[in-house]
PDB file of N, CA and C in Angstrom:
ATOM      1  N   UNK A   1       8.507 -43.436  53.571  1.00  0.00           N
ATOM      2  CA  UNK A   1       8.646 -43.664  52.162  1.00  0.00           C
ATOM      3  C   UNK A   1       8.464 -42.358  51.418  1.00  0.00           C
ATOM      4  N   UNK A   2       9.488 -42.125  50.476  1.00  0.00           N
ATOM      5  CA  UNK A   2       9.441 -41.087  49.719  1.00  0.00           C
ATOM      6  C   UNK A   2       8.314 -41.376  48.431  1.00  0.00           C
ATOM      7  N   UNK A   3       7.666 -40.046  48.235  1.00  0.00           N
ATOM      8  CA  UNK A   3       6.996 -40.073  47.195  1.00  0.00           C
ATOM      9  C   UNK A   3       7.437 -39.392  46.281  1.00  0.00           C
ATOM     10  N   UNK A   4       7.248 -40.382  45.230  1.00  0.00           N
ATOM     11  CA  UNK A   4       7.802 -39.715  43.419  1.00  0.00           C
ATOM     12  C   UNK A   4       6.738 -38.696  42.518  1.00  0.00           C
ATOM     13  N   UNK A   5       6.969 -37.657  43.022  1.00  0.00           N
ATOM     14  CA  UNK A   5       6.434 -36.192  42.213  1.00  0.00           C
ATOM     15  C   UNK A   5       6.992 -35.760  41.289  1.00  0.00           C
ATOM     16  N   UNK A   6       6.056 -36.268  39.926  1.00  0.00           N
ATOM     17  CA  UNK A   6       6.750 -35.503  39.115  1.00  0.00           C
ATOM     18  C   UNK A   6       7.535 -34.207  38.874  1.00  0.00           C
ATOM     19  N   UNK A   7       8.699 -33.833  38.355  1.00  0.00           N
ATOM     20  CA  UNK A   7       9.261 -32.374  38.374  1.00  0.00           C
ATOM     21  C   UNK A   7       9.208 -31.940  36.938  1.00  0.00           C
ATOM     22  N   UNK A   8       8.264 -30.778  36.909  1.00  0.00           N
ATOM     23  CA  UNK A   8       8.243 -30.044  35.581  1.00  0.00           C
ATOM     24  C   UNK A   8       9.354 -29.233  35.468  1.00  0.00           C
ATOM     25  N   UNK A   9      10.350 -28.846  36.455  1.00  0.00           N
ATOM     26  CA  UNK A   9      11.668 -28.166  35.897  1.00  0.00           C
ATOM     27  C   UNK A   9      12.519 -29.067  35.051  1.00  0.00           C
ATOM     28  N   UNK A  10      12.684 -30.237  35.072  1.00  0.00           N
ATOM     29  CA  UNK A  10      13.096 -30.727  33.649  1.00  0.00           C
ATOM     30  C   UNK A  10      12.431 -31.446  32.671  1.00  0.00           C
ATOM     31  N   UNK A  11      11.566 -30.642  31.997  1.00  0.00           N
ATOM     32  CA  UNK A  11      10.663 -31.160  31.014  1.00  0.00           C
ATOM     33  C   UNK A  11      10.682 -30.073  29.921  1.00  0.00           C
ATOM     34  N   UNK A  12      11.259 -30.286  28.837  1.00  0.00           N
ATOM     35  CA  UNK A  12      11.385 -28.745  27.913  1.00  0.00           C
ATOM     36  C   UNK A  12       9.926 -28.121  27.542  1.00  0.00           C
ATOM     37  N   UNK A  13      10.109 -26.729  27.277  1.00  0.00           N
ATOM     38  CA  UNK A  13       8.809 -26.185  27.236  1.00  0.00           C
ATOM     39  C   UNK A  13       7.883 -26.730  26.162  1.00  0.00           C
ATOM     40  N   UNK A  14       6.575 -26.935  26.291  1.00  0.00           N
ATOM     41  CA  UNK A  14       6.197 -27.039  25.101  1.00  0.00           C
ATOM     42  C   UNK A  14       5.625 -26.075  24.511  1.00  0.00           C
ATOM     43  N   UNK A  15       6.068 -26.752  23.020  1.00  0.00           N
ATOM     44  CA  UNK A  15       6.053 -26.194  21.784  1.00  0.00           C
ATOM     45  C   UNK A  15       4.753 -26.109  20.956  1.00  0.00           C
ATOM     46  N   UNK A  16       4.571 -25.099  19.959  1.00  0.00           N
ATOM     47  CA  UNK A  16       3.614 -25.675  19.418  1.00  0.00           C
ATOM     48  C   UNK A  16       3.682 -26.312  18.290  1.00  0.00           C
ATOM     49  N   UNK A  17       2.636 -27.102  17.435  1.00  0.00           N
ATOM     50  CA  UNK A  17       2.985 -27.674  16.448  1.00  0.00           C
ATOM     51  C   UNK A  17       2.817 -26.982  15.278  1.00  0.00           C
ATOM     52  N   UNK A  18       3.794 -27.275  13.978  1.00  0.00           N
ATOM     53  CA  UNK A  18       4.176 -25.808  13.430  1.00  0.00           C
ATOM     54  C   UNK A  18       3.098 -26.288  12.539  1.00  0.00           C
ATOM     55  N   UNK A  19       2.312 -24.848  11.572  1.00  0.00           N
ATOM     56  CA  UNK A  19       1.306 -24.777  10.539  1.00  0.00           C
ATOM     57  C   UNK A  19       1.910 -25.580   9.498  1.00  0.00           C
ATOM     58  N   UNK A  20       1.101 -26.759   8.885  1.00  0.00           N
ATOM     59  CA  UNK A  20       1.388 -27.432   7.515  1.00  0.00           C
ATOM     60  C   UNK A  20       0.817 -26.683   6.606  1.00  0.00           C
ATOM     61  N   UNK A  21       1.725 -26.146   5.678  1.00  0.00           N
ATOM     62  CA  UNK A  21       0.932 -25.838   4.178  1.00  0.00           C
ATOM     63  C   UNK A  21       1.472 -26.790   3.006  1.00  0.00           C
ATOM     64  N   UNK A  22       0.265 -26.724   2.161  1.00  0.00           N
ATOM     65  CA  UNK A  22       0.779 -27.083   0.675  1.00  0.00           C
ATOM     66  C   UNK A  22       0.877 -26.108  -0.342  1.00  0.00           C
ATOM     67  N   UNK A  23       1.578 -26.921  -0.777  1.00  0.00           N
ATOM     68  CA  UNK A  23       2.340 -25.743  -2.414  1.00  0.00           C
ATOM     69  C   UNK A  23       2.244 -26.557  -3.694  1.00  0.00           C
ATOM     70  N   UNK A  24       2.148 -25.928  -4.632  1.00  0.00           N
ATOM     71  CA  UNK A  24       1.931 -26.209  -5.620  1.00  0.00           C
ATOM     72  C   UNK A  24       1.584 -25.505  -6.699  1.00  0.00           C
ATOM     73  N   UNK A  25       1.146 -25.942  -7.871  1.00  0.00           N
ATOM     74  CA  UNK A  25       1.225 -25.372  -9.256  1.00  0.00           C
ATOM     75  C   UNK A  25      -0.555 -25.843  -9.664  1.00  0.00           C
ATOM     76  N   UNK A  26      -1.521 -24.856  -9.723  1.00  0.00           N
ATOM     77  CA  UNK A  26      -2.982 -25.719 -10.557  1.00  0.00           C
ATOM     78  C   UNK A  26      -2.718 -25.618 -11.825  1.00  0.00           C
ATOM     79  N   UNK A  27      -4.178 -25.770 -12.631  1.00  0.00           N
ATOM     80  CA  UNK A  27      -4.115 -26.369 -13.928  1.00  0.00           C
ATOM     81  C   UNK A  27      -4.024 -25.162 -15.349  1.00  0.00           C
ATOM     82  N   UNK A  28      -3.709 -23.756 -14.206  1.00  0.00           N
ATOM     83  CA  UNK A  28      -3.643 -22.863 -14.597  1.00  0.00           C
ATOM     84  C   UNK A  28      -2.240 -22.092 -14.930  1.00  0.00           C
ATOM     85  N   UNK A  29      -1.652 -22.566 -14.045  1.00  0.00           N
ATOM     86  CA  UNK A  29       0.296 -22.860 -13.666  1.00  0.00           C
ATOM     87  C   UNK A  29       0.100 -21.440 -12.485  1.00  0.00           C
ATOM     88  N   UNK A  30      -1.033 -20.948 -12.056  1.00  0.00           N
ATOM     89  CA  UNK A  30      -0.749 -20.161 -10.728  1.00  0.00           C
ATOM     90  C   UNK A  30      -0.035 -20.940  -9.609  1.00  0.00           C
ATOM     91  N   UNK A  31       0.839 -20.409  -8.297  1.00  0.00           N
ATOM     92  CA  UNK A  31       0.861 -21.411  -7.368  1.00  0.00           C
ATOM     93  C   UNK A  31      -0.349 -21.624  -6.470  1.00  0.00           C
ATOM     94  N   UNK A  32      -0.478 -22.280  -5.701  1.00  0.00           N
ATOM     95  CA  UNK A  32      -1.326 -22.299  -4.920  1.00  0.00           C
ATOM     96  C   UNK A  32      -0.678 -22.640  -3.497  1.00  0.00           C
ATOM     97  N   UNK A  33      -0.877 -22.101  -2.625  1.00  0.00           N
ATOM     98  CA  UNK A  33      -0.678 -22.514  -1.010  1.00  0.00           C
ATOM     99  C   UNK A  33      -1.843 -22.899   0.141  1.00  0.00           C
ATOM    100  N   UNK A  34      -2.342 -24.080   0.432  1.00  0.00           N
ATOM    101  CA  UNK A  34      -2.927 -23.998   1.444  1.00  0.00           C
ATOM    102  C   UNK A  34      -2.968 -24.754   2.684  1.00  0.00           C
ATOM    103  N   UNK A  35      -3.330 -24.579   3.981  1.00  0.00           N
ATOM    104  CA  UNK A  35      -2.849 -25.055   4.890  1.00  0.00           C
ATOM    105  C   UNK A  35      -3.602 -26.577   4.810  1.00  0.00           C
ATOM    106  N   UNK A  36      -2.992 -27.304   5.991  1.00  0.00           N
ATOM    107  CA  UNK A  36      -3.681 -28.360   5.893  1.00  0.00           C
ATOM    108  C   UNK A  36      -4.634 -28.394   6.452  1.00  0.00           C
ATOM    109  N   UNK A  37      -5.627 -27.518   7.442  1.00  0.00           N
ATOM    110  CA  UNK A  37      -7.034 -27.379   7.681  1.00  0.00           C
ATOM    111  C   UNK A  37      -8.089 -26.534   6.402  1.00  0.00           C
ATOM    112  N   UNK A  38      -7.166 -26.544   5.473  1.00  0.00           N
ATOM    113  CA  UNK A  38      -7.900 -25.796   4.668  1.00  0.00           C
ATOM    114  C   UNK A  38      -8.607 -24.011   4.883  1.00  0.00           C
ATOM    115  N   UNK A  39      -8.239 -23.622   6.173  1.00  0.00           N
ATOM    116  CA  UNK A  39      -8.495 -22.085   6.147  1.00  0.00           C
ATOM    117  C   UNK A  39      -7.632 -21.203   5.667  1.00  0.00           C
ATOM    118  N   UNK A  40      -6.730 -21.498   5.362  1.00  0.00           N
ATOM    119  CA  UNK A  40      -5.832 -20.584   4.959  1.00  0.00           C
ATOM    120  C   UNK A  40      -5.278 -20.761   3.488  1.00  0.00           C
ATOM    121  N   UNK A  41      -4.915 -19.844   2.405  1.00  0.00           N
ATOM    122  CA  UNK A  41      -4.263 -19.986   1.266  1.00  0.00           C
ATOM    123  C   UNK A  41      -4.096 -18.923   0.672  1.00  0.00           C
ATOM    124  N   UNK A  42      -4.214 -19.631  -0.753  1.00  0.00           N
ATOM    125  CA  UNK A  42      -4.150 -18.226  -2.034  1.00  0.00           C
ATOM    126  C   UNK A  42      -3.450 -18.572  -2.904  1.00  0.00           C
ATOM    127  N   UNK A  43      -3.892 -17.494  -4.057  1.00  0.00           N
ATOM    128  CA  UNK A  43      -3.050 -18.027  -5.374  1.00  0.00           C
ATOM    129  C   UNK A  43      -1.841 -16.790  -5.384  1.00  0.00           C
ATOM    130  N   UNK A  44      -1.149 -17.515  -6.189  1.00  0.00           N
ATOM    131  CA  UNK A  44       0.312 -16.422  -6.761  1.00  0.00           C
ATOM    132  C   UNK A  44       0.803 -16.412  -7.470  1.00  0.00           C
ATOM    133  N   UNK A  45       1.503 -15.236  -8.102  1.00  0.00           N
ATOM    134  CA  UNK A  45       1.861 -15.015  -9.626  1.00  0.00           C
ATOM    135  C   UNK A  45       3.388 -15.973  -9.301  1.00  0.00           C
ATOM    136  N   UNK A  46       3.777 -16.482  -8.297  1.00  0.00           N
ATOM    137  CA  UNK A  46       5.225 -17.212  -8.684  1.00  0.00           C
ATOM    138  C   UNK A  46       5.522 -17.742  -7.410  1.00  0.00           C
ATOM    139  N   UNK A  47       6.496 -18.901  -7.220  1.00  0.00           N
ATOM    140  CA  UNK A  47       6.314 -19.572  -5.821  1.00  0.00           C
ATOM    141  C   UNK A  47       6.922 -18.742  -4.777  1.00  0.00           C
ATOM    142  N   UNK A  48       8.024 -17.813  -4.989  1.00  0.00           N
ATOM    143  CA  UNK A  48       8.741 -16.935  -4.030  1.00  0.00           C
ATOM    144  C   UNK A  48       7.525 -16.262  -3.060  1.00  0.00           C
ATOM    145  N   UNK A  49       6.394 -15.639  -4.175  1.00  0.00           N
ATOM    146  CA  UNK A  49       5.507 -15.232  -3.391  1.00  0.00           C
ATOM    147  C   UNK A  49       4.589 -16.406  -2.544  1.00  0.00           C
ATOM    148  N   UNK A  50       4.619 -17.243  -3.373  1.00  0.00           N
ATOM    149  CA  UNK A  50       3.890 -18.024  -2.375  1.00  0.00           C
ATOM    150  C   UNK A  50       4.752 -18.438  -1.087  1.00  0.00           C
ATOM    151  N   UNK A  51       5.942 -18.320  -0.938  1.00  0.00           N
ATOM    152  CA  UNK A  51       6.560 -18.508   0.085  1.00  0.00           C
ATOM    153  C   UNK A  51       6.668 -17.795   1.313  1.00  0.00           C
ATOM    154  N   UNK A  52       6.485 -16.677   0.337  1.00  0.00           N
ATOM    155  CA  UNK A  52       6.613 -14.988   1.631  1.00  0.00           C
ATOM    156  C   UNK A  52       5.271 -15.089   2.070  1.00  0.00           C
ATOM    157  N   UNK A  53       4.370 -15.626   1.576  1.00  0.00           N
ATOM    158  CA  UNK A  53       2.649 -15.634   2.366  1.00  0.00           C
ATOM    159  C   UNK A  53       2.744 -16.933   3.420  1.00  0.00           C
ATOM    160  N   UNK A  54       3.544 -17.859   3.267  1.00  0.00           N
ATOM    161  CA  UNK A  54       3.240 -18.997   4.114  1.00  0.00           C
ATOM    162  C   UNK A  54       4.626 -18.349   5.779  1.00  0.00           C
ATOM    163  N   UNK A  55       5.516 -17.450   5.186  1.00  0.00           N
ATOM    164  CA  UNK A  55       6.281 -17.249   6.209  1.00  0.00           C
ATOM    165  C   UNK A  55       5.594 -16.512   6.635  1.00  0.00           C
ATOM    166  N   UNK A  56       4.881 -14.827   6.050  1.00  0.00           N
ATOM    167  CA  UNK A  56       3.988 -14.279   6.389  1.00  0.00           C
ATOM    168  C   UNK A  56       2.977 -14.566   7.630  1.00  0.00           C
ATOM    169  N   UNK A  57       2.487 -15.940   7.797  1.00  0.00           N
ATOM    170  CA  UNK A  57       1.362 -16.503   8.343  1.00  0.00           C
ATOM    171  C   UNK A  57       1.675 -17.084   9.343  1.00  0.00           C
ATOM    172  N   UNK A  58       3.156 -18.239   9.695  1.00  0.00           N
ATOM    173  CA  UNK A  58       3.284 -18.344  10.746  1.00  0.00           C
ATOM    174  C   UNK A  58       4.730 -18.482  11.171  1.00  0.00           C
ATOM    175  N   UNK A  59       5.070 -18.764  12.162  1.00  0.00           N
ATOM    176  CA  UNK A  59       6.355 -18.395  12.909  1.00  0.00           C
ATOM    177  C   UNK A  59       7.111 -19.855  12.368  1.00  0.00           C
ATOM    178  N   UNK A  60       5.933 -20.679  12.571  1.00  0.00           N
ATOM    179  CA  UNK A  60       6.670 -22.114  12.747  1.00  0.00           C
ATOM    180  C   UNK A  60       5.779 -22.905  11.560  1.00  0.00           C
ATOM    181  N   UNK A  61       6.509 -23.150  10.835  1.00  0.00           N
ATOM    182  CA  UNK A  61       5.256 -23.854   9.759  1.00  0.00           C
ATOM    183  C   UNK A  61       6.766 -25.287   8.407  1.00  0.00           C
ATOM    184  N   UNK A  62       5.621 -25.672   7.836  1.00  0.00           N
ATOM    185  CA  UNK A  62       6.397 -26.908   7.307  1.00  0.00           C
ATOM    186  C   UNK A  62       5.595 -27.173   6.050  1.00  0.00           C
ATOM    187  N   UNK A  63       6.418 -26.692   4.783  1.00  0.00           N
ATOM    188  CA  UNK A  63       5.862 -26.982   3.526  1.00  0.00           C
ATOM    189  C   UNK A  63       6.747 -28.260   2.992  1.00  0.00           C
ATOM    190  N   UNK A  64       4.822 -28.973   2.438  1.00  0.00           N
ATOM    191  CA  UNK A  64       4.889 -29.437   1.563  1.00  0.00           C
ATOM    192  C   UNK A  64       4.493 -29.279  -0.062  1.00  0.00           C
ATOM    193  N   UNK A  65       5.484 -30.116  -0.775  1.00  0.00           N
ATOM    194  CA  UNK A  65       5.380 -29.923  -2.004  1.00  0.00           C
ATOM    195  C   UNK A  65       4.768 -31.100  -2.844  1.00  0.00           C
ATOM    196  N   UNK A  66       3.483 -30.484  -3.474  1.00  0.00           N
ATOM    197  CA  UNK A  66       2.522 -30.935  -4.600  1.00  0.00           C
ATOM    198  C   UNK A  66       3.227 -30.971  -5.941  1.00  0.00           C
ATOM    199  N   UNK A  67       3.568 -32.437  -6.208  1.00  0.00           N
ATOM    200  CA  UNK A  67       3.847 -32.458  -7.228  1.00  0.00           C
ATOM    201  C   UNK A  67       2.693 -32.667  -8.699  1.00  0.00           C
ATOM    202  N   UNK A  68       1.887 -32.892  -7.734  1.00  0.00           N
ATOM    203  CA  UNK A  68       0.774 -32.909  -9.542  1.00  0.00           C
ATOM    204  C   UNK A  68       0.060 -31.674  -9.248  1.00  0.00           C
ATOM    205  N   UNK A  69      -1.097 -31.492  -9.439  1.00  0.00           N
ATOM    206  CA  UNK A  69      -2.013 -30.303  -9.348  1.00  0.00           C
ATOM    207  C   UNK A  69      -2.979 -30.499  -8.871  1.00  0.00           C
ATOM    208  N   UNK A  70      -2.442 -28.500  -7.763  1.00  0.00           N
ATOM    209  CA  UNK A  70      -3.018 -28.172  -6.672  1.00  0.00           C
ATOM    210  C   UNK A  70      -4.015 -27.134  -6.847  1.00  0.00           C
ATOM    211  N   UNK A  71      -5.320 -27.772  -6.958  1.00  0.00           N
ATOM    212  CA  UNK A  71      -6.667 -26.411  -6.886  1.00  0.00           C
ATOM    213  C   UNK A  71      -6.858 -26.106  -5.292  1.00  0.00           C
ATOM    214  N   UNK A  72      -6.958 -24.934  -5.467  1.00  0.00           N
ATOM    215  CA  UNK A  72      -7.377 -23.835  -4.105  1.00  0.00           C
ATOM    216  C   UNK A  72      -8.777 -24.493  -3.924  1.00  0.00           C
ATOM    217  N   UNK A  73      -8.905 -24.872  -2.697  1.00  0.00           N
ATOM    218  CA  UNK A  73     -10.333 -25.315  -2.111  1.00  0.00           C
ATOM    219  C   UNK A  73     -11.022 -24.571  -1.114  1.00  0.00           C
ATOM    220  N   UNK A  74     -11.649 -24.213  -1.423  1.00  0.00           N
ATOM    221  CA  UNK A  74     -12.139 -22.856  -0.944  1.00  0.00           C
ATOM    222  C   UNK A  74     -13.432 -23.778  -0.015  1.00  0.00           C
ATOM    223  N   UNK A  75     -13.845 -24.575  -0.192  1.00  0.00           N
ATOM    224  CA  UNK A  75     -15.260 -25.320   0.437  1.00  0.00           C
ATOM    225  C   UNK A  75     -15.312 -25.482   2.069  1.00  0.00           C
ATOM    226  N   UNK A  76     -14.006 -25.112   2.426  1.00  0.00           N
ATOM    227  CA  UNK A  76     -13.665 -25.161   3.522  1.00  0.00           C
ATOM    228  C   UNK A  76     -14.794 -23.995   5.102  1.00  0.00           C
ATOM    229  N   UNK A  77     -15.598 -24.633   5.789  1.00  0.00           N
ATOM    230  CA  UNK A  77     -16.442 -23.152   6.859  1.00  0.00           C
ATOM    231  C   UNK A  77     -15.331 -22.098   6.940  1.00  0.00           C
ATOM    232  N   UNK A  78     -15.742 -20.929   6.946  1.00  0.00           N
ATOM    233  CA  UNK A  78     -14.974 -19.730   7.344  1.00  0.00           C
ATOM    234  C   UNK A  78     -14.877 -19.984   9.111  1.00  0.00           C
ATOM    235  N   UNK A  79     -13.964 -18.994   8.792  1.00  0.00           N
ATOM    236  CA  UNK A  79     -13.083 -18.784  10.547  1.00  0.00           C
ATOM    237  C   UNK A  79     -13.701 -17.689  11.051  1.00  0.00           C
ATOM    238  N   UNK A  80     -14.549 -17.206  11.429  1.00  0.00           N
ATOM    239  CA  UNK A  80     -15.074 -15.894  12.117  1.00  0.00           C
ATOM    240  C   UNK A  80     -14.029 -15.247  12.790  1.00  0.00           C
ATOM    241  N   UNK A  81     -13.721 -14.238  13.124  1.00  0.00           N
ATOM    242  CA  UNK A  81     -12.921 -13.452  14.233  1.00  0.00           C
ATOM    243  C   UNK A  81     -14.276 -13.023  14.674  1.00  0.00           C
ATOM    244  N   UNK A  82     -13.545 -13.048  16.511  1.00  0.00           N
ATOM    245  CA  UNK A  82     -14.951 -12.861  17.087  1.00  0.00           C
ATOM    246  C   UNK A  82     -15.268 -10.468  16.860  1.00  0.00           C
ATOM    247  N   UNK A  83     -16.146 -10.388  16.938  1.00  0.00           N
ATOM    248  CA  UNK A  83     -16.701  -8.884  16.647  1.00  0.00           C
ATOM    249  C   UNK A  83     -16.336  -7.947  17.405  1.00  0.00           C
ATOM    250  N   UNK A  84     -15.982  -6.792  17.146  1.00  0.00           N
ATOM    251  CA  UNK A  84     -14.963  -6.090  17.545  1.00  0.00           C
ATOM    252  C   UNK A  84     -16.675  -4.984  17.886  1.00  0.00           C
ATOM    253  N   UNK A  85     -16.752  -5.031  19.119  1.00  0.00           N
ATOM    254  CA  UNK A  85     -18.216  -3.522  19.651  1.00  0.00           C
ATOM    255  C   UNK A  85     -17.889  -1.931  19.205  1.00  0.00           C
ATOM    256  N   UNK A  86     -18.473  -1.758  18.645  1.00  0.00           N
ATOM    257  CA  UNK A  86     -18.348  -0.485  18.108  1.00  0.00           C
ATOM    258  C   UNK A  86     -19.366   0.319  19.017  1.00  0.00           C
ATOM    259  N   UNK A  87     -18.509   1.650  19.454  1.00  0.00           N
ATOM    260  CA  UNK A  87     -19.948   2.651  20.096  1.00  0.00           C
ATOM    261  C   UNK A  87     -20.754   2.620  18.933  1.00  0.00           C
ATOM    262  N   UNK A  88     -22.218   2.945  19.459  1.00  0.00           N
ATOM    263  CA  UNK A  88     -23.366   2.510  18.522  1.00  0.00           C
ATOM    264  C   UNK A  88     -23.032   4.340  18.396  1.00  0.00           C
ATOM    265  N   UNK A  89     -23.592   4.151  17.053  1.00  0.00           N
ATOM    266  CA  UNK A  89     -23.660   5.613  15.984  1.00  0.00           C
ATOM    267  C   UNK A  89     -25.129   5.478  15.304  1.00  0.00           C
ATOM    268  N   UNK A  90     -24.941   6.608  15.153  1.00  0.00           N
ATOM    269  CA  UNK A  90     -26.525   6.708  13.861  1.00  0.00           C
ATOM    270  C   UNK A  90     -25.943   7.298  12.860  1.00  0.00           C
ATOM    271  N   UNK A  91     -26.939   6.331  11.714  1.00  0.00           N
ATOM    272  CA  UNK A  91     -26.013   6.742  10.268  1.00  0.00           C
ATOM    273  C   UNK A  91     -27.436   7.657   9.776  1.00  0.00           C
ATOM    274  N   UNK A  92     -26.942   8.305   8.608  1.00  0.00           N
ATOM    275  CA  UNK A  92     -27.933   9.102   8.180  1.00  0.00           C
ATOM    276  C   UNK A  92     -27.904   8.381   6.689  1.00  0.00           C
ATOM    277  N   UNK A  93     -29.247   7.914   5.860  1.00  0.00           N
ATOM    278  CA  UNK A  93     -29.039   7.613   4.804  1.00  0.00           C
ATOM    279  C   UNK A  93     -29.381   8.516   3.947  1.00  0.00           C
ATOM    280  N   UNK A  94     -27.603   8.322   2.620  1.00  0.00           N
ATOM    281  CA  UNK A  94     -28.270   9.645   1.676  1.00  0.00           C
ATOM    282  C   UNK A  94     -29.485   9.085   0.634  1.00  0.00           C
ATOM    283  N   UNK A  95     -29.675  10.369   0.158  1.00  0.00           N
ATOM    284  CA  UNK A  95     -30.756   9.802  -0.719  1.00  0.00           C
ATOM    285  C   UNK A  95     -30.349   9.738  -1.702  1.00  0.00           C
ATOM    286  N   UNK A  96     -30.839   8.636  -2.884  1.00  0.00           N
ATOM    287  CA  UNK A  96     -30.203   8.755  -4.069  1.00  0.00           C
ATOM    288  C   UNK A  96     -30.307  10.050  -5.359  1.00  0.00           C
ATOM    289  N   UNK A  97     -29.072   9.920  -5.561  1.00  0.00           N
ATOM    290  CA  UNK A  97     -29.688  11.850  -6.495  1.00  0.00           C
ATOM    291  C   UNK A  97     -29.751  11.088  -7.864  1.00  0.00           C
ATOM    292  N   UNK A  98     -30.825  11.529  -8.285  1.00  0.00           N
ATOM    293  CA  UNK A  98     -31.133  11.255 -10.069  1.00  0.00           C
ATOM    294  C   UNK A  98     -30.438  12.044 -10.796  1.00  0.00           C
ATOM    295  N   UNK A  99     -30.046  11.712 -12.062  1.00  0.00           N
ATOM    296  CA  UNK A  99     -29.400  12.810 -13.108  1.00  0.00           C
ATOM    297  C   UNK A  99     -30.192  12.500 -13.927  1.00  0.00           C
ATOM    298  N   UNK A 100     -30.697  13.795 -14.876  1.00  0.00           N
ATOM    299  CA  UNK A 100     -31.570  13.643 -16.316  1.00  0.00           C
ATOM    300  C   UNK A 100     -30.409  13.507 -17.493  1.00  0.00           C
TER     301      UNK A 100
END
């Protein structure tokens, strides 16, 4: 009896799933763009720019559009990048100079 093994040569590659942002206008008429995990955004003087920041950001991404008003939510934990080791240095501190 033959056994049925799956074959990953015909299975298309996977993909990833593309970044959701939102767009929109706040109560200020700036745009606003932010993703849907909330780490990513910003405000802009006009939507073109807000467009070139969301292409800017990822390869594969899918805007939506806010039709009422969109405040930047900033409440969101920050994203750390992990720390880049620096050879250790010694700093010298200046001293502060007074002026009369």
């Amino acid at each position: 009896m033959e056994s049925t093994a799956m074959n990953n040569d015909n299975e298309p590659p996977s993909c990833p799933r593309p970044a959701v942002f939102m767009i929109g206008q706040d109560s200020h008429g700036n745009w606003v763009v932010q993703d849907k995990a909330g780490i990513r955004g910003g405000l802009f003087v006009d939507r073109a720019e807000a467009l070139r920041y969301i292409r800017s950001e990822s390869a594969r991404y899918a805007v939506v559009t806010v039709t009422g008003c969109l405040e930047l939510d900033i409440s969101a934990p920050a994203v750390m990048a992990p720390a880049v080791m620096a050879p250790a240095r010694s700093f010298s501190v200046l001293a502060e100079r007074r002026v009369a």
